[in-house]
C-alpha atoms as a PDB file:
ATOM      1  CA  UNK A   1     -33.285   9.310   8.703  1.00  0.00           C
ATOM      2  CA  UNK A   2     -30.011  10.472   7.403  1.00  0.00           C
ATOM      3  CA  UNK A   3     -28.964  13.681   9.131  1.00  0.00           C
ATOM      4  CA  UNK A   4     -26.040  15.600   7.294  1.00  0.00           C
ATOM      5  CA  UNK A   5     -23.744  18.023   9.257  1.00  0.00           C
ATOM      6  CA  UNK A   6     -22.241  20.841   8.100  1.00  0.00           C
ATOM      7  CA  UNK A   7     -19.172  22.524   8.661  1.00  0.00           C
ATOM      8  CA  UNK A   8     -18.671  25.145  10.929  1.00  0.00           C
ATOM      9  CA  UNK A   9     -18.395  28.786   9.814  1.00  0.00           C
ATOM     10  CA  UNK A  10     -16.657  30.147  12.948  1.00  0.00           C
ATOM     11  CA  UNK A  11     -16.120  33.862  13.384  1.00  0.00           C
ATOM     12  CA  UNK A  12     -13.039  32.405  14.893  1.00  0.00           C
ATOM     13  CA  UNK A  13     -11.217  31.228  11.956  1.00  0.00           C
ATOM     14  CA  UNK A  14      -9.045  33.717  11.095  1.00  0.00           C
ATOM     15  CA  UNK A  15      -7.042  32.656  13.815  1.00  0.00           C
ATOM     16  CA  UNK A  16      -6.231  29.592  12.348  1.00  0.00           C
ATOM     17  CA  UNK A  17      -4.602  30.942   8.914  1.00  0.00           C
ATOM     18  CA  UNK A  18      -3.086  33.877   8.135  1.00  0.00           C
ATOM     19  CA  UNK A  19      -3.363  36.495   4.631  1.00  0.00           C
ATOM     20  CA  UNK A  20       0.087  37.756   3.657  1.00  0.00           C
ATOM     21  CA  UNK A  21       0.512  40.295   1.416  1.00  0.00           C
ATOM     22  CA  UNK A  22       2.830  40.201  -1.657  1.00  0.00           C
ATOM     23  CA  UNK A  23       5.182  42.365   0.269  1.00  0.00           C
ATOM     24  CA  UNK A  24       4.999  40.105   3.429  1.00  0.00           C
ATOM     25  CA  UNK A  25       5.720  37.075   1.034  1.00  0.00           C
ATOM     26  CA  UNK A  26       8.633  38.294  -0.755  1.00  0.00           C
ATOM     27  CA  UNK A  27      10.050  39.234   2.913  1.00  0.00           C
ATOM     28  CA  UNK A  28       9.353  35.693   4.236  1.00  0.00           C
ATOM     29  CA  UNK A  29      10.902  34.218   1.205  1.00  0.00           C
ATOM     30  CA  UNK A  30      14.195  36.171   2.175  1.00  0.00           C
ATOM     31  CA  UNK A  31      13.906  35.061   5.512  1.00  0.00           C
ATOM     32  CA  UNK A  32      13.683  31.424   4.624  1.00  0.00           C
ATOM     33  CA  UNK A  33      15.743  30.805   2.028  1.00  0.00           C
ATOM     34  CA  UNK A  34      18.384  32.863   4.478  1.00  0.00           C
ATOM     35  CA  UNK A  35      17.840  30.603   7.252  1.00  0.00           C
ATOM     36  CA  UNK A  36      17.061  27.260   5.408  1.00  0.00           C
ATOM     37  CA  UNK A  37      20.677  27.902   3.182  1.00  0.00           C
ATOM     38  CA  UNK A  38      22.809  28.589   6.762  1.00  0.00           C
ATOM     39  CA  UNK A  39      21.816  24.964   8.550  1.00  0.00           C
ATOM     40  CA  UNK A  40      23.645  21.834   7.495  1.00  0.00           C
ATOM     41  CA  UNK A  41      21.610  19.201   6.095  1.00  0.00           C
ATOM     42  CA  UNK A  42      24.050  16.237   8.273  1.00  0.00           C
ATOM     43  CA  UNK A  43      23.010  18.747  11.589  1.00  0.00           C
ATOM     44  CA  UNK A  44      19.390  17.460  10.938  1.00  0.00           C
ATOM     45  CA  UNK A  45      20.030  13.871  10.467  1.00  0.00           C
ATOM     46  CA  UNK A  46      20.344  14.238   6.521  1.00  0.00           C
ATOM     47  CA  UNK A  47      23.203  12.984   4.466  1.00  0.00           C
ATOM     48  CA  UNK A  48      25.454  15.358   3.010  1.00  0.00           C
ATOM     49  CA  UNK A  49      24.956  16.824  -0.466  1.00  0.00           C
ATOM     50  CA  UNK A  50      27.221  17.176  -3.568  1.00  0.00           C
ATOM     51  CA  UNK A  51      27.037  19.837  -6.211  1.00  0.00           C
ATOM     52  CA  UNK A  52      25.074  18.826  -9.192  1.00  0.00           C
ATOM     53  CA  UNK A  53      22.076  18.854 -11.687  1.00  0.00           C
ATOM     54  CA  UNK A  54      18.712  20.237  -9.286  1.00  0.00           C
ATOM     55  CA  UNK A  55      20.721  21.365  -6.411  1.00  0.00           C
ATOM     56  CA  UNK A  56      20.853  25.288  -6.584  1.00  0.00           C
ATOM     57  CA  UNK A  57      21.585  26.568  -2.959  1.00  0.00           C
ATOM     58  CA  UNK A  58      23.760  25.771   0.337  1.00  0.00           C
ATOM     59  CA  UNK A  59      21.919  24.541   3.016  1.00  0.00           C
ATOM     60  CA  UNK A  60      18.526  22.355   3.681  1.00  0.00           C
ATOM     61  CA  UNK A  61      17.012  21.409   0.954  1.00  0.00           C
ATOM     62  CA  UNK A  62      13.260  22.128   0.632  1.00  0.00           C
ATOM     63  CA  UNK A  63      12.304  18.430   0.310  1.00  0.00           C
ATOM     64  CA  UNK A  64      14.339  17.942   3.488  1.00  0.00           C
ATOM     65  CA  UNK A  65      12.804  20.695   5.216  1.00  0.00           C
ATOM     66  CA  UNK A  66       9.113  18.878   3.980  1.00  0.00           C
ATOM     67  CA  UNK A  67      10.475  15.892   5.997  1.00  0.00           C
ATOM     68  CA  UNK A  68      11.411  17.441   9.108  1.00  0.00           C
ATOM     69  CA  UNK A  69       7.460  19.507   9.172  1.00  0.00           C
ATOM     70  CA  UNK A  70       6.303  16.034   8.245  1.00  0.00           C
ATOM     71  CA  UNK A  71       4.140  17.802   5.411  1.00  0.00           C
ATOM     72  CA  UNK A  72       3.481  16.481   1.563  1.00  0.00           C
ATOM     73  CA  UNK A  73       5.689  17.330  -0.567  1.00  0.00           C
ATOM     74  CA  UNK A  74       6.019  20.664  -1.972  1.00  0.00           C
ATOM     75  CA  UNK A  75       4.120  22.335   0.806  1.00  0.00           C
ATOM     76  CA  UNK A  76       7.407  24.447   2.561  1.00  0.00           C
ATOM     77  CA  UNK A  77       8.233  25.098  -1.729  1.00  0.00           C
ATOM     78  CA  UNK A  78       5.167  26.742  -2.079  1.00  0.00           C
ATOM     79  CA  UNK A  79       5.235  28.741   1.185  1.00  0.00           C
ATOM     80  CA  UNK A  80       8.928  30.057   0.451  1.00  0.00           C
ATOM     81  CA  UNK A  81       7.739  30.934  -3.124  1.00  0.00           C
ATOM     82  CA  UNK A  82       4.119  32.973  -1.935  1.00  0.00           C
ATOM     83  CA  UNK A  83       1.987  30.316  -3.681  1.00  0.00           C
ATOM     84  CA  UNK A  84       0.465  29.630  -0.395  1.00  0.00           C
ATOM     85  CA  UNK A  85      -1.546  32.451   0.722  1.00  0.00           C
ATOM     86  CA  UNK A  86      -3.362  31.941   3.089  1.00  0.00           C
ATOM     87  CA  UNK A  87      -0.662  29.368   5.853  1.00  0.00           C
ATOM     88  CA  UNK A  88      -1.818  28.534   8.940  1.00  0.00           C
ATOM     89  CA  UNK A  89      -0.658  29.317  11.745  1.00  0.00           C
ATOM     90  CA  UNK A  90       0.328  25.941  12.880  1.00  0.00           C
ATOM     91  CA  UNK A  91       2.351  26.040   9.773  1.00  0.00           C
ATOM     92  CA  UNK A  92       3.861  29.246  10.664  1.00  0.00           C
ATOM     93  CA  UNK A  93       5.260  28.033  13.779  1.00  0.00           C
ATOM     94  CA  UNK A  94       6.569  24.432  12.780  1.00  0.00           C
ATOM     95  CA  UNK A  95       8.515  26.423   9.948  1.00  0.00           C
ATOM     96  CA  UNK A  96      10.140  28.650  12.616  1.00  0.00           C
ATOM     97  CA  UNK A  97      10.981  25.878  15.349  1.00  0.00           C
ATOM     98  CA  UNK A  98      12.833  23.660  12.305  1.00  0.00           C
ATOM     99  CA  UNK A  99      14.330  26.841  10.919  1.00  0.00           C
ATOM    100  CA  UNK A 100      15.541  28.005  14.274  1.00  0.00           C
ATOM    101  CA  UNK A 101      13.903  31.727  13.656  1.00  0.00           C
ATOM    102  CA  UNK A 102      13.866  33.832  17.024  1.00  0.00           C
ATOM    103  CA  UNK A 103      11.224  36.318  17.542  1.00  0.00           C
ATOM    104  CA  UNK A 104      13.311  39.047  15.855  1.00  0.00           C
ATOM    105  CA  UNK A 105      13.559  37.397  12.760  1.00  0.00           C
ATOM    106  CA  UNK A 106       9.093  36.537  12.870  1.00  0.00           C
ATOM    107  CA  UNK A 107       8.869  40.063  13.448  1.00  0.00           C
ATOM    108  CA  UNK A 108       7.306  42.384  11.196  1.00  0.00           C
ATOM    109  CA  UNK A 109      10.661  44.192  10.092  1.00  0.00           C
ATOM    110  CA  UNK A 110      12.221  40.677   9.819  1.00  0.00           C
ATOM    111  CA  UNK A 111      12.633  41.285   5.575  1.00  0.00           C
ATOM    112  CA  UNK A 112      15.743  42.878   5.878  1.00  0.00           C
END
């Protein structure tokens, strides 16, 4: 007999992702590209970059910042730009410790 499982629809799960709304996107965009353009690619172990073609802004690069969440590719691109929805909260918090965001800047107010 073959017995098939399914997954669990937990009350619970709201804890483990989080909706933003378009205003709370466009505010965490300004708070990451902020942070991510004030910390030195060399202070995180990456060589140092040289204006050209592709490279738009100071800072970490979001394929760099990928590599230090140790996330696929893209995923910290689509969170700065509000294609991701719907981040969990695991997410959330790896992006802060690698970003170096205090609690002030997580806030609610923190688009400012």
């Amino acid at each position: 007999m073959i017995v098939r499982h399914r997954p669990c629809r937990s009350p619970h799960r709201w804890r483990r992702s989080l909706r933003l709304s378009a205003d709370d996107r466009r505010s965490l965009k300004r708070v990451l590209q902020r942070r991510r353009a004030a910390i030195s690619p060399v202070t995180r172990g990456f060589p140092p970059w040289l204006p050209g073609p592709g490279r738009r802004g100071e800072g970490l690069g979001q394929e760099q910042t990928d590599e230090l969440l140790a996330r696929a590719r893209g995923t910290y691109n689509r969170l700065e730009n509000g294609r991701l929805a719907h981040p969990g909260a695991d997410l959330l918090t790896a992006v802060a410790q690698v970003l170096g965001l205090d609690e002030h800047e997580c806030g609610p107010s923190s688009g400012g």
